[in-house]
Protein backbone atom coordinates (compact mmCIF):
# COMPACT_ATOMS: atom_id res chain seq x y z
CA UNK A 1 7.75 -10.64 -30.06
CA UNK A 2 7.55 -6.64 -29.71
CA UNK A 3 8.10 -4.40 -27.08
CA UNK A 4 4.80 -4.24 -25.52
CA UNK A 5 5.08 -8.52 -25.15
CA UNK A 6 8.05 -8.39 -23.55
CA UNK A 7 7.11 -5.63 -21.15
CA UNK A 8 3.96 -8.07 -20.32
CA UNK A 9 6.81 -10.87 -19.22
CA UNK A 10 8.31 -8.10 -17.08
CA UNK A 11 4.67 -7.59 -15.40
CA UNK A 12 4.13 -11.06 -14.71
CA UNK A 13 7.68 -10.83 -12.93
CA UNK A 14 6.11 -7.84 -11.20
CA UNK A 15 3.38 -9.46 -9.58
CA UNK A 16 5.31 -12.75 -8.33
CA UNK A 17 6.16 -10.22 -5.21
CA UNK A 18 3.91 -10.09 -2.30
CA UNK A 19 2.44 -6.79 -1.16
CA UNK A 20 3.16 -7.26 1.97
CA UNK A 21 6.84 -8.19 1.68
CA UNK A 22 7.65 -4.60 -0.95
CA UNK A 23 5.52 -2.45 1.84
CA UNK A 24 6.12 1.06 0.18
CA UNK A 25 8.42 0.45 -2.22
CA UNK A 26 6.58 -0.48 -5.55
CA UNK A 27 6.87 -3.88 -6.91
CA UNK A 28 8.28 -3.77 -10.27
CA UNK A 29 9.69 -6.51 -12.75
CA UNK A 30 12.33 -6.76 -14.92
CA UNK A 31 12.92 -8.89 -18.50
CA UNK A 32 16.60 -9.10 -20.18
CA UNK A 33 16.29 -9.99 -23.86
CA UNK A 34 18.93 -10.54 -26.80
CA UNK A 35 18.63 -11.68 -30.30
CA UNK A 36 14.97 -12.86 -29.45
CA UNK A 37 15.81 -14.83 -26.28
CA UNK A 38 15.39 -14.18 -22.58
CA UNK A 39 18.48 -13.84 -20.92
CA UNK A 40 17.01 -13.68 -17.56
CA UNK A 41 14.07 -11.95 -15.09
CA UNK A 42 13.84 -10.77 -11.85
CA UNK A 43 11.56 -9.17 -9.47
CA UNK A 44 12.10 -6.64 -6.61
CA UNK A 45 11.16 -9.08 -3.76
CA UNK A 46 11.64 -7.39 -0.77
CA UNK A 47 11.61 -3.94 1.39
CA UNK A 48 15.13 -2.65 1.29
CA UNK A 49 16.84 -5.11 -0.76
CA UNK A 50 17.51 -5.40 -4.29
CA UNK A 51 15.70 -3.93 -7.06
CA UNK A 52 14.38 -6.03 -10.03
CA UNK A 53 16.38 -5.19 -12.68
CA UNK A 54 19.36 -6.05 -10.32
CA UNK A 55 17.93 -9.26 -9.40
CA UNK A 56 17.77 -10.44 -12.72
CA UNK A 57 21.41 -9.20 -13.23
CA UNK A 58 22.74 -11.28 -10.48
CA UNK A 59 21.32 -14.51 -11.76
CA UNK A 60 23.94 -14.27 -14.81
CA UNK A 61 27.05 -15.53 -14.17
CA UNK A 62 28.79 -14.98 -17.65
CA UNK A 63 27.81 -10.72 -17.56
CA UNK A 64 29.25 -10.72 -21.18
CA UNK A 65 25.56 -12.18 -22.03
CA UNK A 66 24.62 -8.35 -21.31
CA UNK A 67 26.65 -6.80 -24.20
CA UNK A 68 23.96 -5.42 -26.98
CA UNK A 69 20.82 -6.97 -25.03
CA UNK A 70 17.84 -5.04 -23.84
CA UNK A 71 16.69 -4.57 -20.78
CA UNK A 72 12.20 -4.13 -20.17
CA UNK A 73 11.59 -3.09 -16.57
CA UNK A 74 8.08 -2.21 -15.63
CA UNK A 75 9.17 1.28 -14.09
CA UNK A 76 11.63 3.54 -14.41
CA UNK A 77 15.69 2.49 -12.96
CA UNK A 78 15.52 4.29 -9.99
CA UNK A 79 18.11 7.70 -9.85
CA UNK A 80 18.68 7.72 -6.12
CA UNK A 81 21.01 5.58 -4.16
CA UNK A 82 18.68 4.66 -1.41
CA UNK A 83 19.12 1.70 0.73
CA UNK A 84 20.82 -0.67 -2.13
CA UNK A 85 22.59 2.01 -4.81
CA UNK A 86 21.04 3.59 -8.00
CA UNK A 87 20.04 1.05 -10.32
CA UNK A 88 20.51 3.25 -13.37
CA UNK A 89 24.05 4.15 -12.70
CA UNK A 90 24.70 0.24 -12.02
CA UNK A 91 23.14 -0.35 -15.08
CA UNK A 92 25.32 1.81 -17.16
CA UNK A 93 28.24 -0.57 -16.57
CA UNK A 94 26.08 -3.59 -18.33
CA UNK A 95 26.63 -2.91 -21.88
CA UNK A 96 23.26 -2.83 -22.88
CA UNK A 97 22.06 -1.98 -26.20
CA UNK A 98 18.85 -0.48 -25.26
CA UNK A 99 16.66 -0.14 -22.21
CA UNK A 100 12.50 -0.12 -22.54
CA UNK A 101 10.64 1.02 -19.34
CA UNK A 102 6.97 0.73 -18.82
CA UNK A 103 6.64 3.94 -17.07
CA UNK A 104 8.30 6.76 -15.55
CA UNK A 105 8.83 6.85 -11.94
CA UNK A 106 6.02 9.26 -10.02
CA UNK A 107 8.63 9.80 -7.29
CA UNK A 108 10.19 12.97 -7.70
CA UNK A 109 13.22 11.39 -6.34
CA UNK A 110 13.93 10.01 -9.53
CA UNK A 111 10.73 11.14 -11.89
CA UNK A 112 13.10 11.06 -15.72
CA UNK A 113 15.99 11.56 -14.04
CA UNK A 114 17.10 7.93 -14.17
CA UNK A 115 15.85 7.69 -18.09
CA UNK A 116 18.29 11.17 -18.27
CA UNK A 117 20.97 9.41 -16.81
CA UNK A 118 21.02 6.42 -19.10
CA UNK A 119 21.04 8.83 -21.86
CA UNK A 120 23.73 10.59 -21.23
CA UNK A 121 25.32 7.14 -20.72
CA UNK A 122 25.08 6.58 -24.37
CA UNK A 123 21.51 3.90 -24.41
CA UNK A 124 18.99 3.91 -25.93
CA UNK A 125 15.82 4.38 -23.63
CA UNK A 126 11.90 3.76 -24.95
CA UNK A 127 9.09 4.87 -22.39
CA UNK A 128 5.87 2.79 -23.53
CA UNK A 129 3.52 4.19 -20.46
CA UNK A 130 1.83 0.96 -19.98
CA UNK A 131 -0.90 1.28 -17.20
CA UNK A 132 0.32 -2.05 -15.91
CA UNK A 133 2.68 -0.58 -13.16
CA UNK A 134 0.21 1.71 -11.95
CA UNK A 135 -2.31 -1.46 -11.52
CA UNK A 136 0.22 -3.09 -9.52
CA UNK A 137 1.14 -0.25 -7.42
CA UNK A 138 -2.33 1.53 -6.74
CA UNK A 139 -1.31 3.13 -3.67
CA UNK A 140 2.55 3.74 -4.61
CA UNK A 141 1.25 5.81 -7.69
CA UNK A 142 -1.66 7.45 -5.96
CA UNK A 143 0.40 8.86 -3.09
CA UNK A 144 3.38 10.16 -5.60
CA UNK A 145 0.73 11.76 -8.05
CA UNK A 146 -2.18 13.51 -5.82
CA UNK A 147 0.48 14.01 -2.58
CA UNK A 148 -2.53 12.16 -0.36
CA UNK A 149 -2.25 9.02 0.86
CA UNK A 150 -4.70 6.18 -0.43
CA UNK A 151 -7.16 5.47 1.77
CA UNK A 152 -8.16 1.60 2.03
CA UNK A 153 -11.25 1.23 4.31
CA UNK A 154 -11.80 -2.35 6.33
CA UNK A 155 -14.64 -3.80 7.94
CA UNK A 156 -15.47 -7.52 9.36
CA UNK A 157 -19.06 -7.64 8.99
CA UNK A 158 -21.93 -10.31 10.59
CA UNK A 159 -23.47 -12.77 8.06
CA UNK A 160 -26.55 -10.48 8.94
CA UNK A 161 -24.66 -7.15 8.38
CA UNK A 162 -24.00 -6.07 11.93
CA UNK A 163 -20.22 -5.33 13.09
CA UNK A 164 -21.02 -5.71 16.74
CA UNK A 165 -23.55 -6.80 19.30
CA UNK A 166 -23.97 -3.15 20.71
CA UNK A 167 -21.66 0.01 21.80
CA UNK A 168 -19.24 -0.76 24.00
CA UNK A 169 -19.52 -4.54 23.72
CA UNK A 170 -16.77 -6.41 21.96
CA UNK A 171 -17.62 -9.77 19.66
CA UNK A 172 -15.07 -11.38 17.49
CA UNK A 173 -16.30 -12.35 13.89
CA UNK A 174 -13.34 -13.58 11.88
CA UNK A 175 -11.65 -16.68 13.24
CA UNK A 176 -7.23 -16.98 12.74
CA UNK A 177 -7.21 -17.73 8.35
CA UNK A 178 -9.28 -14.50 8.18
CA UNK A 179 -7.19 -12.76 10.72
CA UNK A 180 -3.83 -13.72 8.66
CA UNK A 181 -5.43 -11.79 5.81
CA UNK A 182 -6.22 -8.78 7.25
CA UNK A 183 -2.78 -8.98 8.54
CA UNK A 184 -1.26 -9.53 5.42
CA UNK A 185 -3.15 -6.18 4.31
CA UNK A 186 -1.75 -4.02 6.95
CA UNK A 187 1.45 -5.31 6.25
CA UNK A 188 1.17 -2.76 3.09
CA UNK A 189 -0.35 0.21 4.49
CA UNK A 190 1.54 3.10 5.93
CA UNK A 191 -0.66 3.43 9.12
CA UNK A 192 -3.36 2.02 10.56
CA UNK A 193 -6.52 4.03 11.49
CA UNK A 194 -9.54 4.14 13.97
CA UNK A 195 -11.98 5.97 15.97
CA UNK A 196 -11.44 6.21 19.73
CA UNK A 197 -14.77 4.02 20.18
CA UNK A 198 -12.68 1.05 18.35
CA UNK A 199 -10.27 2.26 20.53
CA UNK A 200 -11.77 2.21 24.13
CA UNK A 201 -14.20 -1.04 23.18
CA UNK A 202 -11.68 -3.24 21.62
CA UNK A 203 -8.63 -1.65 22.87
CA UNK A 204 -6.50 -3.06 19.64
CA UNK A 205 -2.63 -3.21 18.98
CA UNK A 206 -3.16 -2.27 15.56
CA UNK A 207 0.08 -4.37 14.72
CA UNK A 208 1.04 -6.89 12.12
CA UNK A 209 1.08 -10.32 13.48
CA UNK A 210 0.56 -13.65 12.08
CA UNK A 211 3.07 -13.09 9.24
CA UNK A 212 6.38 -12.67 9.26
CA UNK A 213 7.82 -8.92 8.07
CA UNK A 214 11.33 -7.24 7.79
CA UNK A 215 10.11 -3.67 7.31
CA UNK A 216 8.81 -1.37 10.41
CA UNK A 217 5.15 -1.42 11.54
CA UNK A 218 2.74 1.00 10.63
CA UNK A 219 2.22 4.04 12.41
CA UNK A 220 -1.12 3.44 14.40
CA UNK A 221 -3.42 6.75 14.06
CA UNK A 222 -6.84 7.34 16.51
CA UNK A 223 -8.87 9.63 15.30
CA UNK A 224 -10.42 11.26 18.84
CA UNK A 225 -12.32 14.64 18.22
CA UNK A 226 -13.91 14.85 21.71
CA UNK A 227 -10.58 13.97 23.51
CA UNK A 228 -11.75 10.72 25.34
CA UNK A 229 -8.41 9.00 25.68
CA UNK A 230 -7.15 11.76 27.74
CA UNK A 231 -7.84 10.22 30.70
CA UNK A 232 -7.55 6.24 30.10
CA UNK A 233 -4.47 3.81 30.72
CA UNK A 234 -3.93 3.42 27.49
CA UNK A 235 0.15 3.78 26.48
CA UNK A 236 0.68 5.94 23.35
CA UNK A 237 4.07 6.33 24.03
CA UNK A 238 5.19 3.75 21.09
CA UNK A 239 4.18 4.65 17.50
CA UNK A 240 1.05 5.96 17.85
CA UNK A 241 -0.46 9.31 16.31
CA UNK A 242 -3.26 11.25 18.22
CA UNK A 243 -5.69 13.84 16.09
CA UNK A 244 -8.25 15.61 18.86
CA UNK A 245 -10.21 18.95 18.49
CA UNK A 246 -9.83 18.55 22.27
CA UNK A 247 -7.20 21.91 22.82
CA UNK A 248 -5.82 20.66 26.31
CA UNK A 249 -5.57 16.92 25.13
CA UNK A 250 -3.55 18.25 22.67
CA UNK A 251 -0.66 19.91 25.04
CA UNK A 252 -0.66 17.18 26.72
CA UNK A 253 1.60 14.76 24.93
CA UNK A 254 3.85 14.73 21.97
CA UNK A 255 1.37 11.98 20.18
CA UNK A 256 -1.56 14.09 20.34
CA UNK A 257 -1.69 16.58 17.41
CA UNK A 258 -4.96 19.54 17.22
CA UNK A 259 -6.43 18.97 14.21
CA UNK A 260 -9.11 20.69 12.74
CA UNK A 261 -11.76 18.13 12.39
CA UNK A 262 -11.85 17.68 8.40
CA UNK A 263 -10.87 14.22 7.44
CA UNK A 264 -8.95 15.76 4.02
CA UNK A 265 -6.73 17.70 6.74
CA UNK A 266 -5.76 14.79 8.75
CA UNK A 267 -4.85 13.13 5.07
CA UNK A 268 -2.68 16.52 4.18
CA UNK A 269 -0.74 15.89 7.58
CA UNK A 270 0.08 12.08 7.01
CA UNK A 271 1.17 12.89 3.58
CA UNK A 272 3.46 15.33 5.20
CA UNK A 273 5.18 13.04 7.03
CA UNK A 274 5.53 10.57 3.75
CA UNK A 275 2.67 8.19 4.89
CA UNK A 276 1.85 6.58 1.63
CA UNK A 277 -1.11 4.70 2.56
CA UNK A 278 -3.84 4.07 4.97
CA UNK A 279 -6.19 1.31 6.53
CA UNK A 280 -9.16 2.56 7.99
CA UNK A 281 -10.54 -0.39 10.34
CA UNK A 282 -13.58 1.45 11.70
CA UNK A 283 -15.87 1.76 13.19
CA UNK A 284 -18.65 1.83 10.69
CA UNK A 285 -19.10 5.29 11.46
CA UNK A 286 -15.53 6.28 10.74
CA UNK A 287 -15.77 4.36 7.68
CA UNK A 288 -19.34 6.49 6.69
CA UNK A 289 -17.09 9.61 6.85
CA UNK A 290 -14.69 8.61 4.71
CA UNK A 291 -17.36 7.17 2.51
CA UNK A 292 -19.85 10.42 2.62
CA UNK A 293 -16.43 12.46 2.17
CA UNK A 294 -15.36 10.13 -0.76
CA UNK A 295 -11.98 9.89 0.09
CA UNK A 296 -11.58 6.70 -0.16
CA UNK A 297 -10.02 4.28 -2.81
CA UNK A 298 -10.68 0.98 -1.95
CA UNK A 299 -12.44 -1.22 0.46
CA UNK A 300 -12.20 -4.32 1.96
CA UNK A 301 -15.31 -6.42 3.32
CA UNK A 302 -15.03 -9.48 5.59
CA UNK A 303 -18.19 -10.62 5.68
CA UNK A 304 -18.52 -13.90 8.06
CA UNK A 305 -20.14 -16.84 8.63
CA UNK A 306 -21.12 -15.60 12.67
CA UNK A 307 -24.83 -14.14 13.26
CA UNK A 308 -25.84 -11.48 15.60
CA UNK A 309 -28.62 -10.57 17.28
CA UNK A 310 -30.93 -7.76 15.44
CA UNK A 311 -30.62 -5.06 18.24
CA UNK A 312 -26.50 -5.26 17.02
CA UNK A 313 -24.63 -2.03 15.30
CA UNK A 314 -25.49 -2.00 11.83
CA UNK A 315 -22.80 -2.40 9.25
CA UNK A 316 -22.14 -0.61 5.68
CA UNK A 317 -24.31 -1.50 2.41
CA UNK A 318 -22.82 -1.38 -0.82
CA UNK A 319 -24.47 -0.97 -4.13
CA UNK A 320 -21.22 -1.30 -6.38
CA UNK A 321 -20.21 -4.70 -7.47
CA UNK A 322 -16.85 -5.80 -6.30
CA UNK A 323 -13.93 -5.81 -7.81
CA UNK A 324 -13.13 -9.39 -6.97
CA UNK A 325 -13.83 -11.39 -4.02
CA UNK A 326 -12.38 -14.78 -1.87
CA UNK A 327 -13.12 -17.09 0.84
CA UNK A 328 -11.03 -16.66 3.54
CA UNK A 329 -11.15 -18.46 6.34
CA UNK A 330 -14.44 -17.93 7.83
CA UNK A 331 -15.40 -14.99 5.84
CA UNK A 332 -15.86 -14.35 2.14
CA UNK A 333 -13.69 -11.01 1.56
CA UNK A 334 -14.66 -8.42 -1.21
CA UNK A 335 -12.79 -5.49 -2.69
CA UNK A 336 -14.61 -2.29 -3.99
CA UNK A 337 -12.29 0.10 -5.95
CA UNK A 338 -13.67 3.88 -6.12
CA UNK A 339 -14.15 4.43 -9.06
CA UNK A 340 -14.99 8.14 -8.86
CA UNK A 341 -11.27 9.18 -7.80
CA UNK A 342 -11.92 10.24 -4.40
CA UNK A 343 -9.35 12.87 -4.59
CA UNK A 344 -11.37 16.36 -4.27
C-alpha cells in the first residue's frame, strides 16, 4: 500500500466523528503504520478533548510499537498547546520514523509550524495536499483561508413551496425527527442568524436542543435594519448579537451593534470576533439576500410533507441539483453547495 492509501484509512477515521460533537475544531484522522501493518487509528472525537493522532496513541499499550513506524494524519499536528497540549511536540517523544500529513493546517496558529517543529525534531515529514481534509472540514477551511465565515442558509419549506401561512402568522412544518436534524446542524455553526420578522413572528430561542452537546451554544445574531426590537419584551441580555441601521437602537444596549446595512460587512464583523460559521434560518427574504449577494456556501432545504393554503409566503426555487438529499422525519432534506465561491 502507498502513501496516498494509507492517508485514505486516515480519512475514513476522519469522518467516524460527528459534526456536531468537533463544533469548530476540524475533524481529522489519524493511521499508525509499521513494516506494512496498522498499528492503530484514531479520530479527534470531541470539542476540547484529544486530538486524533493522540487518540490513536493512547490505544497502544506497549509504546515501543512506535519506534521506526509512520504516522498519516489527515492535517497537520497542531503547534499550539490549546485546550489538550501540542500534538507535534507530544509526538516528538514517539520515536517515529516518519510522519505523512494530508495537508497543512489553514490556521495560522499552527499553518507549517507544527511540520517545522517535527523537523527540527529529527523526522521525516511528507505533505501530500490531499483535498480530503478540506471536504471534511468545508467551513473550518473556508473561514481560515478567505477570513469570512461560511454561510449555510436553512429553510423548512411547505410540500407546495410556501414557508408560512402569511406575515405575522406562525405554522409549524417539520414535526420532532426533522427538528433533531436541524438541531444537529446548528450544533456546528458558530451563530445562528435571522431577520427580526422571524424574530417578532416566531419569537425563537435559536438554541441547540434535542441533542446532547459539551461545547457552548452559538451566538444568536438578528439582523434588524429598521430597529423594531427596540421596543419589544424580548431579553437580549444572554448571547445574543444585534446589527440595526437604527442609530438610537444602537446606544441603547451593549447587544445592539450600528452596522452599515451590507450583508459582506456584518460577515467582516463576525469573522472579527472568530465566528467560523453561520446558519441563516430566514426568512425567505433574508435568505434572497444572501442568495442575490452570493455569499453563501451551502444550503439546506426541509421540504415537508404539510400543505398550505395558496395565499401563504412563498418559499425559494432552486435550479441547481443537490448535492445529496435524505428523508428526515417528515421532510425530505436537500443540500446545495455554491459552487461559484461566494466569496467576492
Amino acid at each position: 500500500m502507498n502513501d496516498l492509501t494509507w492517508m485514505k484509512l486516515a480519512a475514513d477515521e476522519a469522518i467516524r466523528a460527528m459534526p456536531y460533537q468537533t463544533f469548530e475544531n476540524p475533524r481529522v484522522g489519524a493511521v499508525i503504520v509499521k513494516d506494512g501493518q496498522v498499528i492503530t487509528t484514531g479520530y479527534h472525537e470531541k470539542f476540547g478533548e484529544a486530538h486524533a493522532e493522540i487518540n490513536a496513541f493512547n490505544r497502544v499499550k506497549n509504546k515501543t510499537e512506535f519506534l521506526g513506524a509512520t504516522l498519516y494524519v489527515t492535517l497537520e499536528p497542531c503547534s499550539t498547546q490549546g485546550k489538550v497540549g501540542s500534538c507535534a511536540v507530544q509526538i516528538q517523544n514517539w520515536g517515529l520514523k516518519r510522519v505523512v500529513v494530508g495537508s497543512i493546517d489553514p490556521n495560522p496558529s499552527t499553518n507549517g509550524k507544527g511540520i517545522k517543529m517535527l523537523r527540527s525534531a529529527g523526522i521525516a515529514v511528507d505533505v501530500l495536499n490531499t483535498v480530503e481534509n478540506k471536504e471534511i472540514n468545508p467551513a473550518f477551511h473556508y473561514f481560515y483561508t478567505t477570513r469570512l465565515p461560511y454561510v449555510q442558509l436553512k429553510l423548512a419549506m411547505s410540500q407546495n413551496g410556501f414557508v408560512a401561512e402569511k406575515f405575522g402568522k406562525r405554522k409549524k412544518l417539520t414535526d420532532e425527527l426533522a427538528d433533531a436534524d436541524v438541531h444537529r446542524e446548528r450544533a456546528t455553526r458558530s451563530a445562528i442568524m435571522i431577520g427580526s420578522e422571524t424574530m417578532i413572528t416566531d419569537q425563537p430561542m435559536l438554541t441547540v436542543r434535542h441533542i446532547n452537546i459539551s461545547h457552548k451554544q452559538p451566538l444568536r445574531v438578528v439582523i434588524d435594519r429598521r430597529g423594531r426590537l427596540q421596543n419589544t419584551n424580548f431579553d437580549f441580555s444572554n448571547n445574543w448579537l444585534i446589527y440595526t441601521e437604527n442609530v438610537l437602537f444602537s446606544k441603547q444596549h451593549s447587544y445592539v451593534k450600528l452596522m452599515s446595512g451590507a450583508l459582506k460587512d456584518i460577515l467582516i464583523d463576525l469573522a472579527k470576533q472568530n465566528i467560523q460559521s453561520v446558519m441563516v434560518e430566514g426568512g425567505p427574504s433574508l435568505i434572497h439576500s444572501f442568495l442575490k449577494e452570493n455569499l453563501w456556501q451551502e444550503m439546506l432545504i426541509y421540504t415537508t410533507d404539510k400543505v398550505l393554503s395558496k395565499d401563504s409566503l412563498k418559499g425559494i426555487s432552486v435550479s441547481q441539483k443537490p448535492k445529496n438529499e435524505v428523508q428526515v422525519g417528515n421532510a425530505v432534506k436537500k443540500v446545495y453547495i455554491n459552487h461559484q465561491g461566494g466569496t467576492q
